[in-house]
Protein backbone atom coordinates (compact mmCIF):
# COMPACT_ATOMS: atom_id res chain seq x y z
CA UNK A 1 113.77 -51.16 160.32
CA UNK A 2 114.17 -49.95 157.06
CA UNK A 3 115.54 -46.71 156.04
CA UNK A 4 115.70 -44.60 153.51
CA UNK A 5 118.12 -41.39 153.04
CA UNK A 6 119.42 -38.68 151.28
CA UNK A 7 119.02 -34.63 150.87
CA UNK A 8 116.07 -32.63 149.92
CA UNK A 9 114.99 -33.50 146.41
CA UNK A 10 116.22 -37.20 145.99
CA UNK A 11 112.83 -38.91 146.03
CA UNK A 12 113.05 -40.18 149.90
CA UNK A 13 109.40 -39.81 149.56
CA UNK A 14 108.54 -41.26 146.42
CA UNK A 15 110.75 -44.56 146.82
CA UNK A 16 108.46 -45.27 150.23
CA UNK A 17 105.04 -44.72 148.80
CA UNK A 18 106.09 -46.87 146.20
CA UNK A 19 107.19 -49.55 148.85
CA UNK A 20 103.97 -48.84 151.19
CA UNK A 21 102.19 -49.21 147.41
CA UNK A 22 103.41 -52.88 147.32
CA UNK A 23 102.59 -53.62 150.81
CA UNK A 24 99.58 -52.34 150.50
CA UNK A 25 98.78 -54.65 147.16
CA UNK A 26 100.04 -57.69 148.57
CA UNK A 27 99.36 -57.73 152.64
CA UNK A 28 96.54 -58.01 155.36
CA UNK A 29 97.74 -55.53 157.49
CA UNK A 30 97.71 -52.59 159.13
CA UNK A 31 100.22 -50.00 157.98
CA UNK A 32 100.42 -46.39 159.78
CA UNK A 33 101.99 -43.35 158.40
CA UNK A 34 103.01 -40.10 160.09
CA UNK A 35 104.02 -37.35 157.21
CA UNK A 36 105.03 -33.91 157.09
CA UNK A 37 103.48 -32.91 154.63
CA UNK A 38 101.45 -36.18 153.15
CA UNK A 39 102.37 -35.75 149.43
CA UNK A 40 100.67 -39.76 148.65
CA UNK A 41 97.26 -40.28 149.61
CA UNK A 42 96.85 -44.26 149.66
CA UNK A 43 93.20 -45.83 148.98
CA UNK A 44 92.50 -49.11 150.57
CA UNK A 45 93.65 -52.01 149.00
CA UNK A 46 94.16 -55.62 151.12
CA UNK A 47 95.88 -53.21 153.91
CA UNK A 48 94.06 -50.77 155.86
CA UNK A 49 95.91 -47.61 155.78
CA UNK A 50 95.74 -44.59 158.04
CA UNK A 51 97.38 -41.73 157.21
CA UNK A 52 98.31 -39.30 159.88
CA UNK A 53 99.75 -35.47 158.78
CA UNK A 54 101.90 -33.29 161.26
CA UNK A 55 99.97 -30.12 161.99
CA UNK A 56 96.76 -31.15 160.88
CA UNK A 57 95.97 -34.46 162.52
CA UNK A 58 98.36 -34.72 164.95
CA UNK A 59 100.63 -31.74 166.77
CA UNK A 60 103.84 -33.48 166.27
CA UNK A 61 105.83 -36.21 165.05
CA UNK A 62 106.70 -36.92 168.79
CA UNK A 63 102.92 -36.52 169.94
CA UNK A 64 101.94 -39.41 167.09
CA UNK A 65 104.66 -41.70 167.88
CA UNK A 66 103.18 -41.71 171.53
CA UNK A 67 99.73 -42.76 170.23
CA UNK A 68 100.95 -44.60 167.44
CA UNK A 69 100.86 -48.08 169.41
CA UNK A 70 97.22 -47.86 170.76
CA UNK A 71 96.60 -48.01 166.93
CA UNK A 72 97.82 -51.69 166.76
CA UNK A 73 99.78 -51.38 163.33
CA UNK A 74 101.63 -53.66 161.84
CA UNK A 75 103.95 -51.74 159.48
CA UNK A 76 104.71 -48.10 160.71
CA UNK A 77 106.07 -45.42 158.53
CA UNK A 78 108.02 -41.78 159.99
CA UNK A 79 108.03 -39.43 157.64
CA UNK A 80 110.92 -37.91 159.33
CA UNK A 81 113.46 -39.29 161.84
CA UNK A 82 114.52 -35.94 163.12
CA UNK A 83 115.71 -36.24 166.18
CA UNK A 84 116.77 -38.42 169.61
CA UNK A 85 112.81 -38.38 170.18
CA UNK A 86 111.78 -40.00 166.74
CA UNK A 87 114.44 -42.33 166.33
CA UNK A 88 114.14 -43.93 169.79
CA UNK A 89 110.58 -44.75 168.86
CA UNK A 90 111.56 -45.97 165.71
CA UNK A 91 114.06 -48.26 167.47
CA UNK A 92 111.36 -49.65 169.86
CA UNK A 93 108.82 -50.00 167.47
CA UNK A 94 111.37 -52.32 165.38
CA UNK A 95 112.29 -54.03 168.39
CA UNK A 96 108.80 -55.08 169.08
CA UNK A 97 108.23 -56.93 165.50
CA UNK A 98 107.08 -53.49 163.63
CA UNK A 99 108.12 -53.49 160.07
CA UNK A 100 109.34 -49.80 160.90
CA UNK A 101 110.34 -47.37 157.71
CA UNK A 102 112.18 -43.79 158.48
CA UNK A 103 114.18 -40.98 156.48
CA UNK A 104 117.62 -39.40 157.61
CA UNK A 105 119.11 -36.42 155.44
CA UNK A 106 122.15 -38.49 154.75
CA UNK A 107 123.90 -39.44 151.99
CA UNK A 108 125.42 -42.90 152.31
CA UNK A 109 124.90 -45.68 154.98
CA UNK A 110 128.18 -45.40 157.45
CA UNK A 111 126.79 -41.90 157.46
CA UNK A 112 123.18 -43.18 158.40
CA UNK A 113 124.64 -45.64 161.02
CA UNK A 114 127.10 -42.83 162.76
CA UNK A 115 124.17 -39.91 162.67
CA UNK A 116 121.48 -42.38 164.80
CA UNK A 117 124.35 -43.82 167.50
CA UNK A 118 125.71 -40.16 167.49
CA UNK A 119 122.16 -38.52 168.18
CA UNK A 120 122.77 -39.81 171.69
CA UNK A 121 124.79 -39.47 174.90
CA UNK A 122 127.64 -41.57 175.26
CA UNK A 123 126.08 -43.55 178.15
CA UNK A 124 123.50 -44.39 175.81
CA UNK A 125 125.23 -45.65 172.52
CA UNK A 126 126.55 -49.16 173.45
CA UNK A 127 122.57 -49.96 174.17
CA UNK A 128 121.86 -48.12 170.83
CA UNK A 129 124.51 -50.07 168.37
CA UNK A 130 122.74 -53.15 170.43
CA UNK A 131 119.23 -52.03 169.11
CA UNK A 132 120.19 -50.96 165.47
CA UNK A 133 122.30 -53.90 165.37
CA UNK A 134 119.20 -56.27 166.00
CA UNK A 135 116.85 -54.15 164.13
CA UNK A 136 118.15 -52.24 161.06
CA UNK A 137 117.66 -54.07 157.91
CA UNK A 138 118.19 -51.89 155.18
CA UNK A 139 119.47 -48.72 154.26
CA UNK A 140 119.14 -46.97 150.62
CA UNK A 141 120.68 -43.76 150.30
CA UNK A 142 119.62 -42.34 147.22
CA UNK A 143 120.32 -39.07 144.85
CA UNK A 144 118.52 -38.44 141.54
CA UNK A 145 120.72 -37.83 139.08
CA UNK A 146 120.12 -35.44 135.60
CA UNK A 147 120.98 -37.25 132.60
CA UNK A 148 123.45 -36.06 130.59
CA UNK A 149 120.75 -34.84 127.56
CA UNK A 150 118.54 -33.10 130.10
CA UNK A 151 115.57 -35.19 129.51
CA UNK A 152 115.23 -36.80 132.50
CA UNK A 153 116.61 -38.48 135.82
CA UNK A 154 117.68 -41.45 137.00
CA UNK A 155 117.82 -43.06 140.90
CA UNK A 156 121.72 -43.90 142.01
CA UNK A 157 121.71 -45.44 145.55
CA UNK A 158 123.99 -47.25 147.51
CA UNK A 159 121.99 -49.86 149.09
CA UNK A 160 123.05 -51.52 152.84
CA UNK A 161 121.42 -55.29 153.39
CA UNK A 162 121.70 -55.61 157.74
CA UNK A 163 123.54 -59.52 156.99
CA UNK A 164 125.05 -60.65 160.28
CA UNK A 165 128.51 -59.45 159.01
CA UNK A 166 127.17 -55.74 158.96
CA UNK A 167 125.12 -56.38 162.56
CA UNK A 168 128.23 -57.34 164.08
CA UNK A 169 130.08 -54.48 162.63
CA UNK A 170 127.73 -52.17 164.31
CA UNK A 171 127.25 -53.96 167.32
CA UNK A 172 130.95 -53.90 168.38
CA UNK A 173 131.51 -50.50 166.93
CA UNK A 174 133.41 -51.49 163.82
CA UNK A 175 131.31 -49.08 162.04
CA UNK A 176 134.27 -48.06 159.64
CA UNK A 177 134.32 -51.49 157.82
CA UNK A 178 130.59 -51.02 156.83
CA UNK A 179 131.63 -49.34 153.11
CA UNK A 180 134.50 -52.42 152.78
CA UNK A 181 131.39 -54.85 153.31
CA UNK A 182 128.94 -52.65 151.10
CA UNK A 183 132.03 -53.31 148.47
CA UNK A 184 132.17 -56.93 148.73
CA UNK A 185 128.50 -57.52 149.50
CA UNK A 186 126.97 -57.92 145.71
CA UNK A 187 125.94 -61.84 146.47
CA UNK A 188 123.36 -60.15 149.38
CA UNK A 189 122.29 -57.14 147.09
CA UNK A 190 124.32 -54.36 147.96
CA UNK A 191 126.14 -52.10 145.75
CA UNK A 192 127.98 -48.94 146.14
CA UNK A 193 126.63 -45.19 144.79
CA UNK A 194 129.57 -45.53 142.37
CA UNK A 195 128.73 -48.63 141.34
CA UNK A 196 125.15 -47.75 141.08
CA UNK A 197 126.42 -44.38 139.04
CA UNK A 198 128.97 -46.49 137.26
CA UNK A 199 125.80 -48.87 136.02
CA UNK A 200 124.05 -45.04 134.82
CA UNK A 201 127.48 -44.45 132.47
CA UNK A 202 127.31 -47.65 130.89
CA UNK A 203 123.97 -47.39 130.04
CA UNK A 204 124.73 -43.87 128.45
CA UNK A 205 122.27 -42.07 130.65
CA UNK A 206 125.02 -40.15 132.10
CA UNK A 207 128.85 -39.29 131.39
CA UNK A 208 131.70 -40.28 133.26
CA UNK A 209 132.24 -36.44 134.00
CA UNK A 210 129.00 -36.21 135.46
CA UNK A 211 129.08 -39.60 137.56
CA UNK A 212 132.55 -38.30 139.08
CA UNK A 213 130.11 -34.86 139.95
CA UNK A 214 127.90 -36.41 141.82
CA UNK A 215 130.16 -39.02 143.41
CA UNK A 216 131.18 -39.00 147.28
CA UNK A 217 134.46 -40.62 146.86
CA UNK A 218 135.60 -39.31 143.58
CA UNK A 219 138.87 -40.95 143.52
CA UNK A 220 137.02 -44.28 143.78
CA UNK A 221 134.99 -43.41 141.28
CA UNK A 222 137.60 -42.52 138.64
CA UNK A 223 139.11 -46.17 139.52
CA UNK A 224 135.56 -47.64 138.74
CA UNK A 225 135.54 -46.04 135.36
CA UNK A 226 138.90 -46.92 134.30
CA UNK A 227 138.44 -50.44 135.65
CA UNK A 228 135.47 -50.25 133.35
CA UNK A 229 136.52 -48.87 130.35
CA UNK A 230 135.54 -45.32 130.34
């Protein structure tokens, strides 16, 4: 499972057509997609793509994810991961070998990690850490952010590899340590938003200023700019 988060606005949507884009260039597959609305309308390439849209083809999100199997897909994308409903099918299609991509309106991956386990009862959650545990594999929580000129914006997003460090972490509810192993994790491909915002300031795209703005932990932030030079 794959997901990809962050408000209204902070191209969610863009970042997995470009993804289902790639898959689509390079695979034999089947890939699935239930959107609300669909903004991306794929053509055929070496996957065969079908496209469902909530309220025109399909009632719900909940209806297609019922009918989603008889479709035999191989890659499955939810448009929307909205509620208990969506992201227990999401978890089950991962679980049975699915490449499975989903949205949450979060902003940062210990977020993303506590809002699925917490979207259930508390009998449930020791069998749901076990399932994102073995499933999740990524997590990019993104924001677009306005350069400092005005002319344009540029993607910061803390990005979440599922290594067996992380797994463990949410498998025995260590979930807290998740942003210490984000941190530390460069050699796997993950980086902070500050670091990601941090990379923005040195490439004079943005001021310091504005990366503290539109950072979560702004005290961390003001470290990483010192420690660089700004």
């Amino acid at each position: 499972m794959v997901l990809v988060t962050g408000t209204t606005g902070s191209g969610k949507t863009t970042t997995l057509a470009s993804i289902i884009n790639e898959i689509n260039k390079t695979r034999n597959c089947h890939i699935f997609t239930i959107e609300d609305p669909v903004e991306y309308c794929h053509a055929n390439r070496k996957a065969f793509i079908s496209q469902r849209e909530v309220g025109t083809d399909t009632a719900s999100f909940e209806e297609a994810l019922r009918r989603v199997l008889r479709e035999d897909p191989d890659v499955v994308l939810i448009g929307e991961m909205r509620d208990q409903t969506t992201m227990r099918a999401a978890l089950t299609l991962a679980e049975t070998g699915h490449l499975t991509f989903g949205t949450l309106h979060t902003s940062e991956a210990l977020q993303t990690v506590t809002r699925m386990i917490g979207a259930f009862p508390a009998n449930e959650q020791e069998q749901i850490r076990t399932q994102l545990a073995t499933t999740l594999s990524l997590v990019i929580s993104q924001q677009l952010v306005p350069w400092s000129d005005g002319k344009g914006r540029s993607l910061a997003a803390e990005v979440m590899i599922g290594t067996p460090a992380v797994k463990a972490m949410i498998r025995e509810n260590k979930i807290h340590q998740i942003p210490s192993s984000i941190q530390t994790g460069h050699i796997h491909g993950m980086q902070t938003m500050n670091m990601s915002l941090n990379a923005l300031v040195k490439k004079r795209l943005i001021t310091p200023e504005r990366a503290i703005d539109w950072s979560i932990d702004k005290e961390d932030m003001r470290r990483l700019l010192n420690s660089t030079g700004f």
